[in-house]
PDB file of N, CA and C in Angstrom:
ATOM      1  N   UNK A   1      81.753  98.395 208.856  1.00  0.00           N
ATOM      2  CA  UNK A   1      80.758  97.631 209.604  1.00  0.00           C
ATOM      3  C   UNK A   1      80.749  98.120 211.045  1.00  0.00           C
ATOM      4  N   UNK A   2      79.490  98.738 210.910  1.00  0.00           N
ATOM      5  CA  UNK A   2      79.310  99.058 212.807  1.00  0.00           C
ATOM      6  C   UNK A   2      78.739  97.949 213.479  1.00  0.00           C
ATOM      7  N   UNK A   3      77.922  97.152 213.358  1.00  0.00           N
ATOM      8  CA  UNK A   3      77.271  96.537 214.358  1.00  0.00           C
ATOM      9  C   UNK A   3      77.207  94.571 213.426  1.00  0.00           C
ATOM     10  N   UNK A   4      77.459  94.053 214.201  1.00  0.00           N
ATOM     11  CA  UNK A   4      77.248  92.511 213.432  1.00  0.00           C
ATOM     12  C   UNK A   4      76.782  92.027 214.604  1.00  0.00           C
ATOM     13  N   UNK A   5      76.431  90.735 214.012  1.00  0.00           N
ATOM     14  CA  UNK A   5      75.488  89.874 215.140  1.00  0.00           C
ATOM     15  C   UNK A   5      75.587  88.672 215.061  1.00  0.00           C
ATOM     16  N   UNK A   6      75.399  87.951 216.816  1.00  0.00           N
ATOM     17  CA  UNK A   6      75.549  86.069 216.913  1.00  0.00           C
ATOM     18  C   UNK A   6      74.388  85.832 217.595  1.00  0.00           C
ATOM     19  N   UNK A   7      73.630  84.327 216.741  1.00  0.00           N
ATOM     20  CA  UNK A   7      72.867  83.987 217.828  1.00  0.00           C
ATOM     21  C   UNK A   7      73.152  82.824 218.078  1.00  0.00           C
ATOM     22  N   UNK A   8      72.795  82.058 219.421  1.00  0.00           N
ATOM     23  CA  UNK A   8      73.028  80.718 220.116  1.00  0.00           C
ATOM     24  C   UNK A   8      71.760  80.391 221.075  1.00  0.00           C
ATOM     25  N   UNK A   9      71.667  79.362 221.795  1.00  0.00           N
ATOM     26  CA  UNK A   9      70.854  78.368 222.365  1.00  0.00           C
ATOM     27  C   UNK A   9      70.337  79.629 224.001  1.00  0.00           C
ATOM     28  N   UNK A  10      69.564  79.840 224.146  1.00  0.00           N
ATOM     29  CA  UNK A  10      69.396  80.603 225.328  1.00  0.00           C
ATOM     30  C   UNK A  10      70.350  80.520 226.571  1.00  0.00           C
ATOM     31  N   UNK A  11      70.381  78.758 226.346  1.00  0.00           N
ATOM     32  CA  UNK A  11      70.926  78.526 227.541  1.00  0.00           C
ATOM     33  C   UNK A  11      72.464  79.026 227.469  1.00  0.00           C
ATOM     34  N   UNK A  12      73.231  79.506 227.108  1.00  0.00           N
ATOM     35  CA  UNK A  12      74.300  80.200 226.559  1.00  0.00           C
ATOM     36  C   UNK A  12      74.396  81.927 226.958  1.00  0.00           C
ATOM     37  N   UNK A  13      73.442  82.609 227.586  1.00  0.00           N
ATOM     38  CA  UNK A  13      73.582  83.754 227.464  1.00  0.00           C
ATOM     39  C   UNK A  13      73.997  84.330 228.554  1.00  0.00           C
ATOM     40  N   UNK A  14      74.151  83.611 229.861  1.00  0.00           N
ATOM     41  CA  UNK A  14      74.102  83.934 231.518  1.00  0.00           C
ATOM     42  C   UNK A  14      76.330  84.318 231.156  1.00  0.00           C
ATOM     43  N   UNK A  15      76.286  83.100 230.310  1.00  0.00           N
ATOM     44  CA  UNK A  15      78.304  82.815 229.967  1.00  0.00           C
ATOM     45  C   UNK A  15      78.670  83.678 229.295  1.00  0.00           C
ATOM     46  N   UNK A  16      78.062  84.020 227.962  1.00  0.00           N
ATOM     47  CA  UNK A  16      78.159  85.302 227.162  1.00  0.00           C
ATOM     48  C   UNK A  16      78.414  86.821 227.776  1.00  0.00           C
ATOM     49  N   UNK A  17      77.575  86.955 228.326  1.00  0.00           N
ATOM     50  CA  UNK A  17      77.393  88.310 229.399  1.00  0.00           C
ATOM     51  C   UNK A  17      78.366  88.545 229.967  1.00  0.00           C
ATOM     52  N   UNK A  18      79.122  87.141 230.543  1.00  0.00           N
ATOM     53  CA  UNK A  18      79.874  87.481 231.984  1.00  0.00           C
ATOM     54  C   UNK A  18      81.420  87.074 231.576  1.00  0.00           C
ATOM     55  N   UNK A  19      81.657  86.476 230.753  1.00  0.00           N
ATOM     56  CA  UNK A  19      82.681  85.955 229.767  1.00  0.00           C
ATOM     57  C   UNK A  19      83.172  86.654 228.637  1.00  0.00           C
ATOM     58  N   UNK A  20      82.064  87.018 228.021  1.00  0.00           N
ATOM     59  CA  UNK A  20      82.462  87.157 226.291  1.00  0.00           C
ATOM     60  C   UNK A  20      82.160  86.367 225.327  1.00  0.00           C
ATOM     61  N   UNK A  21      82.333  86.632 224.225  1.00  0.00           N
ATOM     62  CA  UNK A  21      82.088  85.701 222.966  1.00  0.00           C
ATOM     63  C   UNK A  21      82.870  84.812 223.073  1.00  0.00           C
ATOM     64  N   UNK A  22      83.026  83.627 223.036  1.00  0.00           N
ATOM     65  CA  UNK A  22      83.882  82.843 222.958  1.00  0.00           C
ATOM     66  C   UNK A  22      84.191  81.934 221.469  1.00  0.00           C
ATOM     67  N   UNK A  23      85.044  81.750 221.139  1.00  0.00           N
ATOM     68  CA  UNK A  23      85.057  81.152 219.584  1.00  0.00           C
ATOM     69  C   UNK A  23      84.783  79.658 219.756  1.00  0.00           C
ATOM     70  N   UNK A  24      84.775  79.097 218.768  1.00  0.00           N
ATOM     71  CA  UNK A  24      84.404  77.084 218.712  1.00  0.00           C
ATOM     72  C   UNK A  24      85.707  76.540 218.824  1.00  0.00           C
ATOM     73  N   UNK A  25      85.172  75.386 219.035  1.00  0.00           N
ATOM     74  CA  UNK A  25      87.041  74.550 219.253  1.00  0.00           C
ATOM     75  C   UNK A  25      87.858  74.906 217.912  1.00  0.00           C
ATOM     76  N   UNK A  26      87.248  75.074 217.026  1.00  0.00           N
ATOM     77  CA  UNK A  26      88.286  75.693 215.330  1.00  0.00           C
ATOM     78  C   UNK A  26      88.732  76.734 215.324  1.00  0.00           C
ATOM     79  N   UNK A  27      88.384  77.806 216.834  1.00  0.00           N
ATOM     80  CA  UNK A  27      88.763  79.131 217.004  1.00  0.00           C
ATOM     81  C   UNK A  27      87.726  80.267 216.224  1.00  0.00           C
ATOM     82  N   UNK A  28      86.637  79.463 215.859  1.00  0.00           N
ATOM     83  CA  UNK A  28      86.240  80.441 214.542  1.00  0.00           C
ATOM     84  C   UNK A  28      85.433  81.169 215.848  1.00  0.00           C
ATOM     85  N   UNK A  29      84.235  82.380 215.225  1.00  0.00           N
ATOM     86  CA  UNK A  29      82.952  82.905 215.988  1.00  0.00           C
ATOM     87  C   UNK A  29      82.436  83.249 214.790  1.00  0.00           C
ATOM     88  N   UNK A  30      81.572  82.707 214.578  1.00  0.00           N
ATOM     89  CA  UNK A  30      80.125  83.593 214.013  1.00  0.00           C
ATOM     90  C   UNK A  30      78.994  84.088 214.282  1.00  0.00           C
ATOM     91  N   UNK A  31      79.456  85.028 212.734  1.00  0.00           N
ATOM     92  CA  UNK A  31      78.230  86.590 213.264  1.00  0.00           C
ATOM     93  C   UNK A  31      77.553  86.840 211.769  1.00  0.00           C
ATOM     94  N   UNK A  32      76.769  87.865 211.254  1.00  0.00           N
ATOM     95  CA  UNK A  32      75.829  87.595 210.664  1.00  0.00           C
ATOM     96  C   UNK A  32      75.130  89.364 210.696  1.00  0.00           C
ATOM     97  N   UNK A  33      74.774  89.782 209.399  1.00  0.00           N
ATOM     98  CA  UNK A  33      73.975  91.001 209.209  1.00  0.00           C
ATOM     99  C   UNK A  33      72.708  90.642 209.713  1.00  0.00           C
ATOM    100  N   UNK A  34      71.695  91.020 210.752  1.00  0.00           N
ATOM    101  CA  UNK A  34      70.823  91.002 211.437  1.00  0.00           C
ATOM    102  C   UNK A  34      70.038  91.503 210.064  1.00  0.00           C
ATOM    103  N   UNK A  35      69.284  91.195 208.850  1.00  0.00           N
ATOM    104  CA  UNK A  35      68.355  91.492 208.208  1.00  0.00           C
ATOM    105  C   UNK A  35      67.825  90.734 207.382  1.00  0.00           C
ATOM    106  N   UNK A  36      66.772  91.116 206.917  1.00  0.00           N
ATOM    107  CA  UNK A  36      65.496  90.143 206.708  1.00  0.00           C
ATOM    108  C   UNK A  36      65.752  90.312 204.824  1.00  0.00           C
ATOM    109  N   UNK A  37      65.664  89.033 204.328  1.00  0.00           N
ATOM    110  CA  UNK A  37      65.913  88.927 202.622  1.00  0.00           C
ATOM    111  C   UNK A  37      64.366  88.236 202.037  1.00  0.00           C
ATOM    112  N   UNK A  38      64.487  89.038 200.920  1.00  0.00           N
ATOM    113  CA  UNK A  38      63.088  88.226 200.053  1.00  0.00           C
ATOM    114  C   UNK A  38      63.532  87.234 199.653  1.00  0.00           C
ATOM    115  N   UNK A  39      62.612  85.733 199.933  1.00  0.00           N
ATOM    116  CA  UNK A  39      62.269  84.567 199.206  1.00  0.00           C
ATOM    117  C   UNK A  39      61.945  84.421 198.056  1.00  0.00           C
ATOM    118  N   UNK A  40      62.203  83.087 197.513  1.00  0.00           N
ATOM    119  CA  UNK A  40      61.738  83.023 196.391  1.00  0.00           C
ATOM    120  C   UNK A  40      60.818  83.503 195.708  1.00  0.00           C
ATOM    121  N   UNK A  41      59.437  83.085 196.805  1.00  0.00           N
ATOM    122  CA  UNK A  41      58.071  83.207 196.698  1.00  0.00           C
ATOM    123  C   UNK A  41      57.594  84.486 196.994  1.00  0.00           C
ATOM    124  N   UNK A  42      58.577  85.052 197.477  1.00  0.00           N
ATOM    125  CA  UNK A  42      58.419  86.396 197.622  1.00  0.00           C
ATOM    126  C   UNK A  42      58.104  86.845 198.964  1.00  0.00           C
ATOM    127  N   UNK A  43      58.100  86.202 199.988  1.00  0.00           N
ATOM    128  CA  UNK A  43      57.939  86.175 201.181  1.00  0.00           C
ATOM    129  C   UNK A  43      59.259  87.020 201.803  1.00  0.00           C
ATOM    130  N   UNK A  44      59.201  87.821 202.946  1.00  0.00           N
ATOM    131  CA  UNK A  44      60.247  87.866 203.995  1.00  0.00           C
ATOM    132  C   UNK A  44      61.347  87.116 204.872  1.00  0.00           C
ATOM    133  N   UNK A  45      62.450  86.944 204.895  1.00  0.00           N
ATOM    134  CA  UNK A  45      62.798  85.945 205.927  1.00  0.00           C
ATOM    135  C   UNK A  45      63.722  86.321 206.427  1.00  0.00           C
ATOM    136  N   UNK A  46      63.717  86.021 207.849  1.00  0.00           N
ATOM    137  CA  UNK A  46      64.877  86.889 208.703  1.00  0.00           C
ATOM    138  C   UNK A  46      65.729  86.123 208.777  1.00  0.00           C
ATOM    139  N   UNK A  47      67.151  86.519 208.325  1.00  0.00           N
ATOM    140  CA  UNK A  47      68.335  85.568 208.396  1.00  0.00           C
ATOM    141  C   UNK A  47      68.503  84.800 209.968  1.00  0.00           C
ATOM    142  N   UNK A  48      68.191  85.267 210.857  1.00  0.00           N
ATOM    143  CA  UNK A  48      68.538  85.259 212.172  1.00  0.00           C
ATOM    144  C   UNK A  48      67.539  83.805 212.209  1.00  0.00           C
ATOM    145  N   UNK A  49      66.441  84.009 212.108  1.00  0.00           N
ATOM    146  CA  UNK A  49      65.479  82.661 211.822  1.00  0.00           C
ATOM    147  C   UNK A  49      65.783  81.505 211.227  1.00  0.00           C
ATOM    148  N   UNK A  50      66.591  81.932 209.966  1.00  0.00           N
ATOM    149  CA  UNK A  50      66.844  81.313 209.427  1.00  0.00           C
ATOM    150  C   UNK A  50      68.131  80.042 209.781  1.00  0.00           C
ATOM    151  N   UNK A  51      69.085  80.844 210.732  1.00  0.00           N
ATOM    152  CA  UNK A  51      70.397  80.375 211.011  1.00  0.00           C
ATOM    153  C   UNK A  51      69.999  79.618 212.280  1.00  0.00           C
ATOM    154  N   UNK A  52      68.822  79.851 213.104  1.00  0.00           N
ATOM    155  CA  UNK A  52      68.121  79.296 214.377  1.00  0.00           C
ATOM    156  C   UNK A  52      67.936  78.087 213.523  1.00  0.00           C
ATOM    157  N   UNK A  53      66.919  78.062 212.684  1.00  0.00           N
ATOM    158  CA  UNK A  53      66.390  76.731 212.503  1.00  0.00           C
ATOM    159  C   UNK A  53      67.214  75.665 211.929  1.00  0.00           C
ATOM    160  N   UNK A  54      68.129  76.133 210.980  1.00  0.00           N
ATOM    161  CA  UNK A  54      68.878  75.281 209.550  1.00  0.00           C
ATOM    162  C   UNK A  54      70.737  75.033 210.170  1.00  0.00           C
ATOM    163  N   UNK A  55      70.919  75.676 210.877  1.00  0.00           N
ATOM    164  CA  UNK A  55      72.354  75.604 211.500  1.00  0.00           C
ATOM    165  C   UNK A  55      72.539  75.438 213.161  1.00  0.00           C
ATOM    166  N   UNK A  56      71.486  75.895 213.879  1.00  0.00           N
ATOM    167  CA  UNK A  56      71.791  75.971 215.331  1.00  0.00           C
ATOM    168  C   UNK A  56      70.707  74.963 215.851  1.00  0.00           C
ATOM    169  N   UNK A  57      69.618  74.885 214.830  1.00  0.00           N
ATOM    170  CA  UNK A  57      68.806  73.550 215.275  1.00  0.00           C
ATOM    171  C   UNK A  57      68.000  73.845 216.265  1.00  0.00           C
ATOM    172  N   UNK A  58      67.689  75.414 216.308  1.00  0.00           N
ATOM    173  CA  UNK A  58      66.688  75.347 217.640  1.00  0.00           C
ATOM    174  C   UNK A  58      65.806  76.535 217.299  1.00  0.00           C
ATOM    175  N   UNK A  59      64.375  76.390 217.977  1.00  0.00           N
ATOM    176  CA  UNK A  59      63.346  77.586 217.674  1.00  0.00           C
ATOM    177  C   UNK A  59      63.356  78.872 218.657  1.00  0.00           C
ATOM    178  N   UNK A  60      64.412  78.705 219.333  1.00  0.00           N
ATOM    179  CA  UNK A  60      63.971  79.833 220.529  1.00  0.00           C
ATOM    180  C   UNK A  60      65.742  79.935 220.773  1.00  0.00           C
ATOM    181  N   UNK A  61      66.026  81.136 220.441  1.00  0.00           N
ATOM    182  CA  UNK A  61      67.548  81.547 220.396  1.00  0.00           C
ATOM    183  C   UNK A  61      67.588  82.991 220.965  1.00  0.00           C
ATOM    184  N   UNK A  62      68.756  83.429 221.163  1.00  0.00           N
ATOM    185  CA  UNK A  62      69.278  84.388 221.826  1.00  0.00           C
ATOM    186  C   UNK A  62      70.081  85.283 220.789  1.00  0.00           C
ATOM    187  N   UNK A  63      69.956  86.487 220.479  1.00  0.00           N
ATOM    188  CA  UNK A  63      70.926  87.110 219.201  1.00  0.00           C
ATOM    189  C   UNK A  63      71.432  88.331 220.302  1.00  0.00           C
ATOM    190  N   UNK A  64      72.749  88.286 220.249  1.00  0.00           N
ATOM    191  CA  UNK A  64      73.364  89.073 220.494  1.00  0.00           C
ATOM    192  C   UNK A  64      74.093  90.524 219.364  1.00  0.00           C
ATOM    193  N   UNK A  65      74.124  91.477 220.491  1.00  0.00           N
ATOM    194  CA  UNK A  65      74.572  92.716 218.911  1.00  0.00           C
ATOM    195  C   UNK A  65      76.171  93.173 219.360  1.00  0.00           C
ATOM    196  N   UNK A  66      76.784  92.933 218.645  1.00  0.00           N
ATOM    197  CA  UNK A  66      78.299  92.960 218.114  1.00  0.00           C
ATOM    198  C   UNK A  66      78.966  94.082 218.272  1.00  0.00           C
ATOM    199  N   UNK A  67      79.721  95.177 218.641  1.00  0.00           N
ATOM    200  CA  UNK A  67      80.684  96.365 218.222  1.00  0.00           C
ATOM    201  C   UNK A  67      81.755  95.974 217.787  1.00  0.00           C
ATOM    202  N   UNK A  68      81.859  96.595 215.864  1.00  0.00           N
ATOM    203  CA  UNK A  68      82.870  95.425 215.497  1.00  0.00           C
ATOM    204  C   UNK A  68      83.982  96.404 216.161  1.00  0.00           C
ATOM    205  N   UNK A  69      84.092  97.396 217.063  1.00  0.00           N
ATOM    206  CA  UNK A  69      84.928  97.931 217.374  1.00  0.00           C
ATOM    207  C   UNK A  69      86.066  96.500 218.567  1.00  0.00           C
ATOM    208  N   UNK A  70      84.858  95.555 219.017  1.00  0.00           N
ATOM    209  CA  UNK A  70      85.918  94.683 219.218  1.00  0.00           C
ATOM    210  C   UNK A  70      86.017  93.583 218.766  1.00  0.00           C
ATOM    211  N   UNK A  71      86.363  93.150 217.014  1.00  0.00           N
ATOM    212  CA  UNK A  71      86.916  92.379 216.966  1.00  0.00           C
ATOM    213  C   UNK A  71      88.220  93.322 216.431  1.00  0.00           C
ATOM    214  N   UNK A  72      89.164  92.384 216.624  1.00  0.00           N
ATOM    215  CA  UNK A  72      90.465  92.428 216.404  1.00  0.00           C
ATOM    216  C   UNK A  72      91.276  91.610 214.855  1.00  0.00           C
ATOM    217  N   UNK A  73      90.765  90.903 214.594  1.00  0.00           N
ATOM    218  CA  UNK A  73      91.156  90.194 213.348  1.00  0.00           C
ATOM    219  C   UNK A  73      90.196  89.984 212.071  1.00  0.00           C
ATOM    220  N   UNK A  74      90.526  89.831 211.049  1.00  0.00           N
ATOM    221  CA  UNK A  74      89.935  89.985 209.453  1.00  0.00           C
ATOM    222  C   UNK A  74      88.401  89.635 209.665  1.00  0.00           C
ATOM    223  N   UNK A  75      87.565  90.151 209.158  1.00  0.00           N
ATOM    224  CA  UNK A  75      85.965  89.937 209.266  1.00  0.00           C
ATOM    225  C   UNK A  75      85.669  89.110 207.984  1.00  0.00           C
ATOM    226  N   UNK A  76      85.604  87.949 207.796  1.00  0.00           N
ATOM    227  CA  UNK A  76      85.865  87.517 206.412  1.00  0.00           C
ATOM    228  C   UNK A  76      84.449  86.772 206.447  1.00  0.00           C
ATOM    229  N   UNK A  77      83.975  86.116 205.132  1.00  0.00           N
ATOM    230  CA  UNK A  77      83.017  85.770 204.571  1.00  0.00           C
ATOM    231  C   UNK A  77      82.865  84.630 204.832  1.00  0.00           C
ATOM    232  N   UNK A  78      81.669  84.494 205.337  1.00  0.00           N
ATOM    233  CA  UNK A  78      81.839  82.376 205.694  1.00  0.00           C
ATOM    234  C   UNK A  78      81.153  81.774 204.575  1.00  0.00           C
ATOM    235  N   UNK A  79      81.510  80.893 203.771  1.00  0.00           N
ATOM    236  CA  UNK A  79      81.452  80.297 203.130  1.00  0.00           C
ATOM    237  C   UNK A  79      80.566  79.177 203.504  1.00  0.00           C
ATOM    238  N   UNK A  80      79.484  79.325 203.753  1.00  0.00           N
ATOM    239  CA  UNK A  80      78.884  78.460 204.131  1.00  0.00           C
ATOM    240  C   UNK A  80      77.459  77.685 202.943  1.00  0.00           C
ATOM    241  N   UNK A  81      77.421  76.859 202.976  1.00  0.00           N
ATOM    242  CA  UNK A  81      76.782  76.201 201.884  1.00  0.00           C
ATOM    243  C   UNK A  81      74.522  76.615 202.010  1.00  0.00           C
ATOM    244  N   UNK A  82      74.726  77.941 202.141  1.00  0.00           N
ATOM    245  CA  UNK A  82      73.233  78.445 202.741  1.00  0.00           C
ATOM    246  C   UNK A  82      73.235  79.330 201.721  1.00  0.00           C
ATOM    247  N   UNK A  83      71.885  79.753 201.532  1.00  0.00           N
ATOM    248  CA  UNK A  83      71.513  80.895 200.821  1.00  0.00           C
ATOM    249  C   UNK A  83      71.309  81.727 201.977  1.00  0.00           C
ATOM    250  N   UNK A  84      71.951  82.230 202.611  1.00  0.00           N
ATOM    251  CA  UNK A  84      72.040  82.982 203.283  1.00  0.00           C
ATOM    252  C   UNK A  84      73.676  83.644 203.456  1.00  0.00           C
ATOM    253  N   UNK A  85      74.621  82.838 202.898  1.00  0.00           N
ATOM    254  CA  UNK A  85      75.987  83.550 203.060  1.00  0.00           C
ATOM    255  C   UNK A  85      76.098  84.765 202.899  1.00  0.00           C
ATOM    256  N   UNK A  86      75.487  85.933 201.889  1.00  0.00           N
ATOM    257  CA  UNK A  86      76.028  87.046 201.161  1.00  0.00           C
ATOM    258  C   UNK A  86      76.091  88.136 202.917  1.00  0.00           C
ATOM    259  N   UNK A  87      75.126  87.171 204.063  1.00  0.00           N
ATOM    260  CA  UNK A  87      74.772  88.261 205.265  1.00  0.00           C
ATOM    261  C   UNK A  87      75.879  87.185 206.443  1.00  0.00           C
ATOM    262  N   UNK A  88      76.627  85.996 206.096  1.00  0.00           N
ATOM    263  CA  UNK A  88      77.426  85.570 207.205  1.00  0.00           C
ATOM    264  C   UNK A  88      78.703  85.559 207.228  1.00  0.00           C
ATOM    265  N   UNK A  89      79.253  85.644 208.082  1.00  0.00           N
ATOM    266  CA  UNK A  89      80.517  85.914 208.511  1.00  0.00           C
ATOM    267  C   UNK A  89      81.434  85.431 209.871  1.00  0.00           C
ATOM    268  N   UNK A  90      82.687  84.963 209.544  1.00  0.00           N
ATOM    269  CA  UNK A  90      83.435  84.204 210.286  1.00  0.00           C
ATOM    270  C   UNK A  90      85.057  85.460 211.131  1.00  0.00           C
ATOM    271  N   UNK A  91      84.956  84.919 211.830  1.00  0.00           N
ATOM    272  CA  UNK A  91      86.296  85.931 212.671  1.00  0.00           C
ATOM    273  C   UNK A  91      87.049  84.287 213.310  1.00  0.00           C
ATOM    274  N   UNK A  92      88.441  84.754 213.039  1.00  0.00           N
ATOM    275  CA  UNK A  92      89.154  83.696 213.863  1.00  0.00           C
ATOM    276  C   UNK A  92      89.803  84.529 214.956  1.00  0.00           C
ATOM    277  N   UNK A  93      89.197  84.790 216.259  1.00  0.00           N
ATOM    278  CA  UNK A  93      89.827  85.625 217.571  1.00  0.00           C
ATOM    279  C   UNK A  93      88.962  84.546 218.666  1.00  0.00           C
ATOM    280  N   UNK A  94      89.779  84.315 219.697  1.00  0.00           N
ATOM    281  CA  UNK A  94      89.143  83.797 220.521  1.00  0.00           C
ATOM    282  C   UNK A  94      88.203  83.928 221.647  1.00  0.00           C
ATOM    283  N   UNK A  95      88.132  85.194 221.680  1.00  0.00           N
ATOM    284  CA  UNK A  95      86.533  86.049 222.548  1.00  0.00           C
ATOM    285  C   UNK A  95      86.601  87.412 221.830  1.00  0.00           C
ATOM    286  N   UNK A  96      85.561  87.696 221.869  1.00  0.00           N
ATOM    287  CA  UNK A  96      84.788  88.901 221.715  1.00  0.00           C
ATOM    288  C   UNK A  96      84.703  89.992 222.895  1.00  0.00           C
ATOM    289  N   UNK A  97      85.420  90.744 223.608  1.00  0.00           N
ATOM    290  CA  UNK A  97      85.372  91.147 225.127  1.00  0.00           C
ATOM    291  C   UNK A  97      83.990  91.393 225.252  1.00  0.00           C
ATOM    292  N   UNK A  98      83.612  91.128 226.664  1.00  0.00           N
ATOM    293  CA  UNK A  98      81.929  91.105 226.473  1.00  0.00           C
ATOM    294  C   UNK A  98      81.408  92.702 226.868  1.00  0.00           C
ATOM    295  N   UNK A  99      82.133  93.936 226.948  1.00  0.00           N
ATOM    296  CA  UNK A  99      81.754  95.455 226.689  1.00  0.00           C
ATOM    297  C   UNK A  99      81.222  95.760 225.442  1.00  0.00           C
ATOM    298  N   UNK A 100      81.647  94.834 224.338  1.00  0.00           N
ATOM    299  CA  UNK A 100      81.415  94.840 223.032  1.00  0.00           C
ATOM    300  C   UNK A 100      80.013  93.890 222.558  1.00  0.00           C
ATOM    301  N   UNK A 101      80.083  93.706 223.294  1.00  0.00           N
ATOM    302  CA  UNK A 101      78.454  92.865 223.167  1.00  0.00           C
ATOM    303  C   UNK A 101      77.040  93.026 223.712  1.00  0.00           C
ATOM    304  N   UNK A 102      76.272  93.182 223.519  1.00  0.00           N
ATOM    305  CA  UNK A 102      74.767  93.993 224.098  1.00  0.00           C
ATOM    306  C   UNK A 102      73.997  92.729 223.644  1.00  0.00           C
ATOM    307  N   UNK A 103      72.743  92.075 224.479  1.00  0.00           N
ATOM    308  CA  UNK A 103      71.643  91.071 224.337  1.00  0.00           C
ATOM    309  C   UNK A 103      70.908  91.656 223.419  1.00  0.00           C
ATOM    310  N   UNK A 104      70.517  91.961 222.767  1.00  0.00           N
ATOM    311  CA  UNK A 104      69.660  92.416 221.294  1.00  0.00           C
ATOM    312  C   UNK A 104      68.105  91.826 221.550  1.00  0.00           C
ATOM    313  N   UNK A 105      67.816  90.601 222.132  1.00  0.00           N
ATOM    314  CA  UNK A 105      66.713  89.670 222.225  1.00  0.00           C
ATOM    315  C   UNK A 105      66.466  88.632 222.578  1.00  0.00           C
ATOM    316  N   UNK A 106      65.931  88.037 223.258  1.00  0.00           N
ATOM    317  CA  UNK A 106      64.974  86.387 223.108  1.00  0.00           C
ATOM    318  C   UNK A 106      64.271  85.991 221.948  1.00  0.00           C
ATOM    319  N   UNK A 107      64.372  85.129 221.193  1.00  0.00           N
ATOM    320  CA  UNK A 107      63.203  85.167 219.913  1.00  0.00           C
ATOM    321  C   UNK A 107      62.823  83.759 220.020  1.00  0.00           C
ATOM    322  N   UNK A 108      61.548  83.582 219.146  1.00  0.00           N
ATOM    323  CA  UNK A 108      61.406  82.414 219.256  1.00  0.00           C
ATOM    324  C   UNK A 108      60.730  82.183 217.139  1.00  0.00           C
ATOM    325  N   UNK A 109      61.327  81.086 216.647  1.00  0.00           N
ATOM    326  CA  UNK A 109      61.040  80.809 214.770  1.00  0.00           C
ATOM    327  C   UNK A 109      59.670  80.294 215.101  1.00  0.00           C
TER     328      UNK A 109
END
């Protein structure tokens, strides 16, 4: 894995930049294959959209792009109750150094 990806609330990105990734109070961070899966119906859908609307609760997010050159510990599978798991993924490290991180975008679902 060369490149993985997090997105969060805009207002989050000024800390990101100047900080690093920082993990949740459980220590976890999640990240996520930046690509788009066919629907049922046969439609397109971008995971990133998807994790904005159904997990982060917001239409206008920030995705950051990853060098897994810095994480440091197991890249493991998040188990998360989405049809979207087979593209998410959990790290238990407590920042991400922020050299390893590049702004990828503003988006809005």
């Amino acid at each position: 894995m060369g490149k993985l990806y997090h997105i969060t609330n805009v207002k989050n990105v000024g800390s990101i930049l100047d900080k690093g990734l920082m993990a949740n109070e459980d220590g976890d961070i999640y990240l996520f294959d930046n690509v788009s899966v066919m629907w049922i119906d046969g439609s397109m859908i971008c995971v990133a959209d998807h994790i904005a609307k159904n997990q982060i609760f917001t239409d206008r997010y920030a995705m950051f792009e990853i060098d897994t050159k810095g994480i440091k510990y197991p890249i493991e599978k998040d188990l998360c109750a989405e049809w979207t798991t087979k593209q998410q993924y959990v790290v238990k490290q407590k920042v991400i150094n922020k050299r390893y991180i590049n702004l990828f975008g503003i988006y809005e679902v």
